[in-house]
C-alpha atoms as a PDB file:
ATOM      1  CA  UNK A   1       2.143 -41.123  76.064  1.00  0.00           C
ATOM      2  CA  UNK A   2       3.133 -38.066  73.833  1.00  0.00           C
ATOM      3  CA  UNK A   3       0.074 -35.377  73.689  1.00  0.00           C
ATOM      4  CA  UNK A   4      -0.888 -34.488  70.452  1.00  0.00           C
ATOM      5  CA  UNK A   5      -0.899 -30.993  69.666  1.00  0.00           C
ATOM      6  CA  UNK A   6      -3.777 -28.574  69.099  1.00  0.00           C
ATOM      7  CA  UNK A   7      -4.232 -28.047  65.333  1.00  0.00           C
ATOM      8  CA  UNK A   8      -5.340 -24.691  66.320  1.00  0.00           C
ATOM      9  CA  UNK A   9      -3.024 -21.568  65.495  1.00  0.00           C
ATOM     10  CA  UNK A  10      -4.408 -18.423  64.265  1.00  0.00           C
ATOM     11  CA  UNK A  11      -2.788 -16.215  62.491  1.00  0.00           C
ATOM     12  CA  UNK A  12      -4.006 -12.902  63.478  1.00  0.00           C
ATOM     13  CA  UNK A  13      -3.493 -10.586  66.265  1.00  0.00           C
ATOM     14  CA  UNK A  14      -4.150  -7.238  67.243  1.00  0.00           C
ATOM     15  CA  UNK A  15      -1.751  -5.445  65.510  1.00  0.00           C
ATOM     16  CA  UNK A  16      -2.796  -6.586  62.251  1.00  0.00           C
ATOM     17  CA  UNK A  17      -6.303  -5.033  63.338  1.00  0.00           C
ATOM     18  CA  UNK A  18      -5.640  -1.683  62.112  1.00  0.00           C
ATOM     19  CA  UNK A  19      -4.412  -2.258  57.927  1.00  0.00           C
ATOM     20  CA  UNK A  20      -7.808  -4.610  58.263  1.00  0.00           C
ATOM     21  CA  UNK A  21      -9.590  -1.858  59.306  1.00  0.00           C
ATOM     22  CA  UNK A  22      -8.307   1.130  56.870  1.00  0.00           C
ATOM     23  CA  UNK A  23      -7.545  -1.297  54.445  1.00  0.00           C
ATOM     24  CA  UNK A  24     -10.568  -0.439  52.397  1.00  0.00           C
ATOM     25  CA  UNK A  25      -9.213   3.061  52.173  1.00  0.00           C
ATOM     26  CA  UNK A  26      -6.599   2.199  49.897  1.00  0.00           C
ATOM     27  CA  UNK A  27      -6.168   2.463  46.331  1.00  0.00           C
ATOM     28  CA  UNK A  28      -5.199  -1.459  45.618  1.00  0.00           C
ATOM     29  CA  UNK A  29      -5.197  -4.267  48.058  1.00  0.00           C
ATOM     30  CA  UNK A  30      -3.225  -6.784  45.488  1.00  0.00           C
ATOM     31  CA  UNK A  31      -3.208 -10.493  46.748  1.00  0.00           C
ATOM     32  CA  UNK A  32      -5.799  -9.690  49.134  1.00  0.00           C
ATOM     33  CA  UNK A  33      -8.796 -11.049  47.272  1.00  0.00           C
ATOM     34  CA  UNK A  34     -10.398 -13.747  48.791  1.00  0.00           C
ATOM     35  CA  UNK A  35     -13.944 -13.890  46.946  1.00  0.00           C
ATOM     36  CA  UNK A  36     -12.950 -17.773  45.771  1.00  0.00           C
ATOM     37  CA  UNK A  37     -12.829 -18.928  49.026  1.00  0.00           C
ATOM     38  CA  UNK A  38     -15.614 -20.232  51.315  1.00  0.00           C
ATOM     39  CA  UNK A  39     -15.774 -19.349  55.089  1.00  0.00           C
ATOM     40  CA  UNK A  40     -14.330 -22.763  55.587  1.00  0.00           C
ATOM     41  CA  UNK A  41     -11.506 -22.345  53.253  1.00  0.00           C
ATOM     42  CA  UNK A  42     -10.908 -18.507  54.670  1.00  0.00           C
ATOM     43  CA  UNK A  43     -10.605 -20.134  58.765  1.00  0.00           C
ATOM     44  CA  UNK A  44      -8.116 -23.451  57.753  1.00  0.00           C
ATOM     45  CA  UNK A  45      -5.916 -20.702  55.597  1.00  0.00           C
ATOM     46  CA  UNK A  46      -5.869 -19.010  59.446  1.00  0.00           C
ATOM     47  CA  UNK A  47      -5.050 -22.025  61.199  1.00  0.00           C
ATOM     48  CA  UNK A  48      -8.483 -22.152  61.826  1.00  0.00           C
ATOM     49  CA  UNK A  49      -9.937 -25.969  61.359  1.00  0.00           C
ATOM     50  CA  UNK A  50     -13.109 -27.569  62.257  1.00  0.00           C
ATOM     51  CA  UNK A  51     -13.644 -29.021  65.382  1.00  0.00           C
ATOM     52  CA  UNK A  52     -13.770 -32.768  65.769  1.00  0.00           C
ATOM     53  CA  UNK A  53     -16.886 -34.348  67.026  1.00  0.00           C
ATOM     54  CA  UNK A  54     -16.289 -36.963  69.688  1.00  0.00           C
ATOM     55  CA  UNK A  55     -19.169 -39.089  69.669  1.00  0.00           C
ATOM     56  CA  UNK A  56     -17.314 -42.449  70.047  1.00  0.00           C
ATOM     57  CA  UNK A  57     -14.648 -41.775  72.626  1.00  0.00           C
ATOM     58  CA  UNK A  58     -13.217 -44.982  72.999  1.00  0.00           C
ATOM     59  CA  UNK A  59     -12.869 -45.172  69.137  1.00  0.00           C
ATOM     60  CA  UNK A  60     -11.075 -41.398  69.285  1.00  0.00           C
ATOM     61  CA  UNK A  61      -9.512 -42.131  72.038  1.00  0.00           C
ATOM     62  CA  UNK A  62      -7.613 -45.621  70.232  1.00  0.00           C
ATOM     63  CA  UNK A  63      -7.233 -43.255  66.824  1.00  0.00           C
ATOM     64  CA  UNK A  64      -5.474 -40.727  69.128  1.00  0.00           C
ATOM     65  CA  UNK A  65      -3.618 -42.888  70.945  1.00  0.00           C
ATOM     66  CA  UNK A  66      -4.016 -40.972  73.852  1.00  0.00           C
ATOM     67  CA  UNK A  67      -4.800 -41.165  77.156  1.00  0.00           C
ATOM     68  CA  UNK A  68      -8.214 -39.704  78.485  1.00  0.00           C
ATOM     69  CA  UNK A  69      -6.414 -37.061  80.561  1.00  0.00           C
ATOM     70  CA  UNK A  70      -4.532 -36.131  77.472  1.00  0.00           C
ATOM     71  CA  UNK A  71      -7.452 -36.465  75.554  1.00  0.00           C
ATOM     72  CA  UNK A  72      -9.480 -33.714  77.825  1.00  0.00           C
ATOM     73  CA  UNK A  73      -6.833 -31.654  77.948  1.00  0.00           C
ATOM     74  CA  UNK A  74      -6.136 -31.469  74.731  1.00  0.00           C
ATOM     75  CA  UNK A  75     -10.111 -30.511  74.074  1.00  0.00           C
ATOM     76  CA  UNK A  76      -9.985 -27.890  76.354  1.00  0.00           C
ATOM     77  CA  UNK A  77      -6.935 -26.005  74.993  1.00  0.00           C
ATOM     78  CA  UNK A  78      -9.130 -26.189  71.869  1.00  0.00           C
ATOM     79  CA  UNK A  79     -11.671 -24.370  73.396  1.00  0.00           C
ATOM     80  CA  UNK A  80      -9.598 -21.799  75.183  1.00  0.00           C
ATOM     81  CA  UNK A  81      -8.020 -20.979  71.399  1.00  0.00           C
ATOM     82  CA  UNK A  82     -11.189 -20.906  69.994  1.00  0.00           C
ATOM     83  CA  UNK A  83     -12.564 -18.290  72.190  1.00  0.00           C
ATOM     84  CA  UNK A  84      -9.324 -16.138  71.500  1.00  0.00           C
ATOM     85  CA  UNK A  85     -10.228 -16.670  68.019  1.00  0.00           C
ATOM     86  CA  UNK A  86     -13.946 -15.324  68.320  1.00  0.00           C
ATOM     87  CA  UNK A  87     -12.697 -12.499  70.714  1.00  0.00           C
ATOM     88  CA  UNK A  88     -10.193 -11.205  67.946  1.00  0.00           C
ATOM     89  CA  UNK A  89     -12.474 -11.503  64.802  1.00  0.00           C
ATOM     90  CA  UNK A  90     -15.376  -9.693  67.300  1.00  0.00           C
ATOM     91  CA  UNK A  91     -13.051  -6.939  67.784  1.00  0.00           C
ATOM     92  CA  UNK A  92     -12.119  -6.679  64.257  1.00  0.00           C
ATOM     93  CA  UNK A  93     -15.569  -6.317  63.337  1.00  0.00           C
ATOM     94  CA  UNK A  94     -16.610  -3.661  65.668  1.00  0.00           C
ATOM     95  CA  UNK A  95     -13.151  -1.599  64.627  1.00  0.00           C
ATOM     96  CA  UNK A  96     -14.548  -1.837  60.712  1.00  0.00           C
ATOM     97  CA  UNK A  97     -18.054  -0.378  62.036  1.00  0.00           C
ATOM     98  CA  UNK A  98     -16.257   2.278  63.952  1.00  0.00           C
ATOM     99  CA  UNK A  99     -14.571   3.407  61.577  1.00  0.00           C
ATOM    100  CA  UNK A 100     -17.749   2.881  58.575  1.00  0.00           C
ATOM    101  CA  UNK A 101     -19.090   6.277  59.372  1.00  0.00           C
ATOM    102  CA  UNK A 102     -15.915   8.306  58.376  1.00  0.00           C
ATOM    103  CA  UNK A 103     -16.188   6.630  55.055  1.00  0.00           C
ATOM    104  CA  UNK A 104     -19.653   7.001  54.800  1.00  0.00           C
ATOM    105  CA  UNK A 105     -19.368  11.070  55.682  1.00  0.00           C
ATOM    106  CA  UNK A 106     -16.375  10.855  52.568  1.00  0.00           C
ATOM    107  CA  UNK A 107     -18.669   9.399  50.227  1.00  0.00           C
ATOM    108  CA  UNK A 108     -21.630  12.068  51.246  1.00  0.00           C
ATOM    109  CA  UNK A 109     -19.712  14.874  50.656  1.00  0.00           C
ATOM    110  CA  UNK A 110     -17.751  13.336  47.426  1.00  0.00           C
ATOM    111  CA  UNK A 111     -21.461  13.388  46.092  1.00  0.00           C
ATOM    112  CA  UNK A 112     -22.364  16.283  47.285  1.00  0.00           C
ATOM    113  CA  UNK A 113     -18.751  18.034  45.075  1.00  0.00           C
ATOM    114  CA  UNK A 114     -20.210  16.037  42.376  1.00  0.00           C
ATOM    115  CA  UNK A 115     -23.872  17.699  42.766  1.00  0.00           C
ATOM    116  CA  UNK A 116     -22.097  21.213  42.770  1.00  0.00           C
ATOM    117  CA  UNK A 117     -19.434  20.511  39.460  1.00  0.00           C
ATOM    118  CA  UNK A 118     -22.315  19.413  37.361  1.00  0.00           C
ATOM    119  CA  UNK A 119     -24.527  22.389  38.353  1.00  0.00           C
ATOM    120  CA  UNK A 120     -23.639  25.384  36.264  1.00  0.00           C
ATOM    121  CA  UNK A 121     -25.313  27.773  38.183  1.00  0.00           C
ATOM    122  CA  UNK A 122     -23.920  26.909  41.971  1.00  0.00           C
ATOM    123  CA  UNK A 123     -22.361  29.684  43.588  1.00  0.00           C
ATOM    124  CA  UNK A 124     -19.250  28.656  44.776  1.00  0.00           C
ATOM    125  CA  UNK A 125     -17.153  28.311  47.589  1.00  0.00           C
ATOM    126  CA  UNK A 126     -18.969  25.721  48.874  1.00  0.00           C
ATOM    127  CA  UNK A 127     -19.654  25.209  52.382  1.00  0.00           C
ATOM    128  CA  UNK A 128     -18.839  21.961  54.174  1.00  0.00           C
ATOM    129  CA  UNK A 129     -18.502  20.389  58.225  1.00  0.00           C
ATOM    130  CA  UNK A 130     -16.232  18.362  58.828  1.00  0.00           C
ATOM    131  CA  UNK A 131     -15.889  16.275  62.338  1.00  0.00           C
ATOM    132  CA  UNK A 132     -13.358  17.613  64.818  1.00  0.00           C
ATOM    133  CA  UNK A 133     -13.623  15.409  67.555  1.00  0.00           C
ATOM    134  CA  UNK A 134     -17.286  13.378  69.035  1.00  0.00           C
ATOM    135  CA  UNK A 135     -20.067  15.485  68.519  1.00  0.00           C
ATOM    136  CA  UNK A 136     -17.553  18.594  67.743  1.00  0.00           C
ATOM    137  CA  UNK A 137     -17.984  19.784  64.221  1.00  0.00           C
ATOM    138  CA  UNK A 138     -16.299  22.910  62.472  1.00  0.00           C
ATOM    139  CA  UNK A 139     -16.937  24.607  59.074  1.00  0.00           C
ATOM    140  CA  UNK A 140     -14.598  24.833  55.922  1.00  0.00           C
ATOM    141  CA  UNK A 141     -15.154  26.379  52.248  1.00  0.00           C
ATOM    142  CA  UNK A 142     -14.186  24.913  48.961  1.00  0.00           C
ATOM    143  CA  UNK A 143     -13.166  26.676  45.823  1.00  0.00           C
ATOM    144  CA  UNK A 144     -14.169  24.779  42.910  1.00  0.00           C
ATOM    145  CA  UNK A 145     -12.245  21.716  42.007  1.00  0.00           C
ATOM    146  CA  UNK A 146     -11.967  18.285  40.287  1.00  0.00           C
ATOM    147  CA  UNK A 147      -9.272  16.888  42.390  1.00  0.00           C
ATOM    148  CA  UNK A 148      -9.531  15.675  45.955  1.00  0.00           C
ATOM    149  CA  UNK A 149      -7.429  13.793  48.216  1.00  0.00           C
ATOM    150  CA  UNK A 150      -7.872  10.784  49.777  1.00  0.00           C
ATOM    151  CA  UNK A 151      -6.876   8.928  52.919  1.00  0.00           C
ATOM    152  CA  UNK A 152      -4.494   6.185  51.913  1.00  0.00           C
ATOM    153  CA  UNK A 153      -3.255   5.011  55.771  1.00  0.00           C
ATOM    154  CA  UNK A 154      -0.531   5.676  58.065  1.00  0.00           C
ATOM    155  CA  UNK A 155      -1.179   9.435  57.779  1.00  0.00           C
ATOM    156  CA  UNK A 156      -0.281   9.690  53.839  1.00  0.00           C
ATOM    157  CA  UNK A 157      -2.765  11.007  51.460  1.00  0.00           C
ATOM    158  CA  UNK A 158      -3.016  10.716  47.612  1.00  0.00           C
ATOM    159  CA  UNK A 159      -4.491  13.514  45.436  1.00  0.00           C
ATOM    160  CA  UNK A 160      -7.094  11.890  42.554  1.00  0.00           C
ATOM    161  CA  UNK A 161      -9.616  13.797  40.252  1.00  0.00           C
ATOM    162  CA  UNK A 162     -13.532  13.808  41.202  1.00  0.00           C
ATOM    163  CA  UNK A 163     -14.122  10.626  38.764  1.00  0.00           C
ATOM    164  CA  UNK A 164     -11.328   8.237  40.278  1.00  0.00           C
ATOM    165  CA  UNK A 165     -12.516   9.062  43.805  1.00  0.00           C
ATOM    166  CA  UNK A 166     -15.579   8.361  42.801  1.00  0.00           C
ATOM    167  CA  UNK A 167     -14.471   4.975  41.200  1.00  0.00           C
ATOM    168  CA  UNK A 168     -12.387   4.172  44.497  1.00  0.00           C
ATOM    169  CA  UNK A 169     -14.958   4.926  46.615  1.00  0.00           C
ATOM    170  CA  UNK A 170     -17.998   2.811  45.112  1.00  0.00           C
ATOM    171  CA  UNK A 171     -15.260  -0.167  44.727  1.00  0.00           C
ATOM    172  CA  UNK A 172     -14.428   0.158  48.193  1.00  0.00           C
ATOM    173  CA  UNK A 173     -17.874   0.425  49.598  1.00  0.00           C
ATOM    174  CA  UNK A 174     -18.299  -3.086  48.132  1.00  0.00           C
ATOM    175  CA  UNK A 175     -15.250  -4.261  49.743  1.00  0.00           C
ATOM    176  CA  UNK A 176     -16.818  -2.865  53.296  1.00  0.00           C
ATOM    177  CA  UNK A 177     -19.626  -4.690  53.161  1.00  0.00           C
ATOM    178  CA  UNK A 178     -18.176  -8.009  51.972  1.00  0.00           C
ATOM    179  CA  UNK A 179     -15.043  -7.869  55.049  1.00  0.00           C
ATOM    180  CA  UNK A 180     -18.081  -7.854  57.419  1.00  0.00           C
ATOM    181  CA  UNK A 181     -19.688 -10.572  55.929  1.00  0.00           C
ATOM    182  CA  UNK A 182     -16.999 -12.357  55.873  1.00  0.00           C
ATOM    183  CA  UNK A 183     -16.359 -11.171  59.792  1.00  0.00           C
ATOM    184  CA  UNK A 184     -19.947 -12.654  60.586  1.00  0.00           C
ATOM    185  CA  UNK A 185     -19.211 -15.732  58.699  1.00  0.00           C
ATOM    186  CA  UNK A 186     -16.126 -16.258  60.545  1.00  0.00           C
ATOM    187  CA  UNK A 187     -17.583 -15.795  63.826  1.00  0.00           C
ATOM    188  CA  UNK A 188     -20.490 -18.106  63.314  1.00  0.00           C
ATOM    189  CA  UNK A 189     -17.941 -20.759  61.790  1.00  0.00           C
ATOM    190  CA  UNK A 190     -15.672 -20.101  65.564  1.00  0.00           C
ATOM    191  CA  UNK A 191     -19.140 -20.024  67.487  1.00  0.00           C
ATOM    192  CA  UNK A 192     -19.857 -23.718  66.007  1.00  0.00           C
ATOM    193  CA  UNK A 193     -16.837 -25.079  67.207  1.00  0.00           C
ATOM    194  CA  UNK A 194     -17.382 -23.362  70.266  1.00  0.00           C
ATOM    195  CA  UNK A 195     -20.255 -25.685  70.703  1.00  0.00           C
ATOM    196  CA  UNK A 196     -18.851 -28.473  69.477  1.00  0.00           C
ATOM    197  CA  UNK A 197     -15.721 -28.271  71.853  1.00  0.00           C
ATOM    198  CA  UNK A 198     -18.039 -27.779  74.418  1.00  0.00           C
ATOM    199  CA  UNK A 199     -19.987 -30.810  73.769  1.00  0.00           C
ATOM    200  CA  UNK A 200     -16.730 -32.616  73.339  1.00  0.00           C
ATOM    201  CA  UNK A 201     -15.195 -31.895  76.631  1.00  0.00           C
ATOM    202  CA  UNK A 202     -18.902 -33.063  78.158  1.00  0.00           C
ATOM    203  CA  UNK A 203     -18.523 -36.343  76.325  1.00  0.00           C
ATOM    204  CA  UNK A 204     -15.065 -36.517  77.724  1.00  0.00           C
ATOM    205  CA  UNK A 205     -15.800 -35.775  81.329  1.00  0.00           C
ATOM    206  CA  UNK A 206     -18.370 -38.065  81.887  1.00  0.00           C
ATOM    207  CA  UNK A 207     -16.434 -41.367  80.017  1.00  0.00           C
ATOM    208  CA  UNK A 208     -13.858 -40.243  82.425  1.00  0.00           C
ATOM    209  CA  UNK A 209     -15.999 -40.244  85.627  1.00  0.00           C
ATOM    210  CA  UNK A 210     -17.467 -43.693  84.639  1.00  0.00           C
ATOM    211  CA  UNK A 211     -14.103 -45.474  83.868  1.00  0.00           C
ATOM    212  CA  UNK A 212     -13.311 -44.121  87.719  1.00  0.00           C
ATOM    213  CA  UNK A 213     -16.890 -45.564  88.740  1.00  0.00           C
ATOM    214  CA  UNK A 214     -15.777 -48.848  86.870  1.00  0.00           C
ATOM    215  CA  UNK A 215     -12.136 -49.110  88.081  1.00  0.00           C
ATOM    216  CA  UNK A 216     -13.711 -48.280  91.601  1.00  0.00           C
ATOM    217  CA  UNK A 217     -16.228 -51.284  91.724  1.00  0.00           C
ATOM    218  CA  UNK A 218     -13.312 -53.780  90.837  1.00  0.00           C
ATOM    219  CA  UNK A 219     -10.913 -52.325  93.441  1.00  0.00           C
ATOM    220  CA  UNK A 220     -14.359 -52.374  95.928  1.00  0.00           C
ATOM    221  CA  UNK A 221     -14.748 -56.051  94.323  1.00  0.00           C
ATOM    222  CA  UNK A 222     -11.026 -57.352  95.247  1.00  0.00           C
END
């Protein structure tokens, strides 16, 4: 009997964690707009699909055409991608938080050079801390200016005026909170078939131990 192959295969990995992570930090993300699609959509477009529930197993196990063996193993592979799924997306999500306060420092001191520009009578330079390493801070001054720069990825930076950054930044900080929303939903969807594949490979085990219980009691009979 040929097995039939898991319908599982994710397309994401570890090193496409980081662009995730920084992607908000860019200027344009073209193509990457996914506010059409539900979380169900989002996970088959990953190779991601919905778990099967196997409440008839005879009936799945005709549909199938597979063997009950095949059948359980087949259900358990399932699982074991599934939880490689969840693991990845978890990580993903706790890289984006990590990496939330840097943005969130940006934005504080953008508004803070916005503050300063529109106050006629602030005596420049003004002074700012910046993060060296944890915990480890160090002081800079700024002459006045309407241009910053801004952290594009890969260590290249981009120089905009005050009112673009200012553009980028609220954009992006709507973009932040929607990738981990979508990271949530996408580990509650994973979580749910979690369960079901769990229930599944219960279902499994026990039709298996009574078919051995019946095939027993004829051999026992002859």
């Amino acid at each position: 009997m040929t097995e039939a192959e898991s319908p599982i295969s994710y397309k994401g990995n570890d090193s496409a964690l980081d662009p995730v992570a920084y992607s908000y930090l860019k200027l344009d993300r073209p193509g990457q707009s996914q506010e059409t699609l539900d979380v169900f959509q989002r996970m088959q477009k990953k190779g991601v699909p919905t778990a099967e529930t196997i409440a008839d197993v005879d009936g799945y196990l005709k549909e199938s055409k597979l063997t009950i063996e095949e059948a359980q193993k087949k259900v358990e592979e399932d699982f074991r991608k599934y939880k490689i799924v969840e693991a990845n997306l978890t990580s993903q999500r706790e890289k984006l938080r990590e990496t939330e306060p840097d943005f969130l420092r940006g934005r504080e001191l953008l508004t803070k050079l916005q503050e300063a520009l529109g106050n006629p009578d602030y005596e420049w330079p003004m002074e700012v801390r910046y993060p060296l390493a944890d915990q480890v801070f160090s002081t800079a001054y700024l002459d006045k200016t309407d241009t910053i720069y801004i952290l594009l990825g890969c260590q290249t930076m981009a120089e905009v005026t005050v009112d673009e950054a200012d553009k980028i930044f609220s954009k992006n900080l709507v973009d932040i909170n929607k990738l981990k929303n979508d990271l949530t939903e996408e580990i509650n969807f994973v979580k749910d078939q979690i369960t079901t594949s769990e229930v599944n490979m219960a279902h499994l085990f026990n039709y298996n131990v009574n078919l051995k219980k019946t095939a027993a009691g004829i051999g026992d009979k002859k």
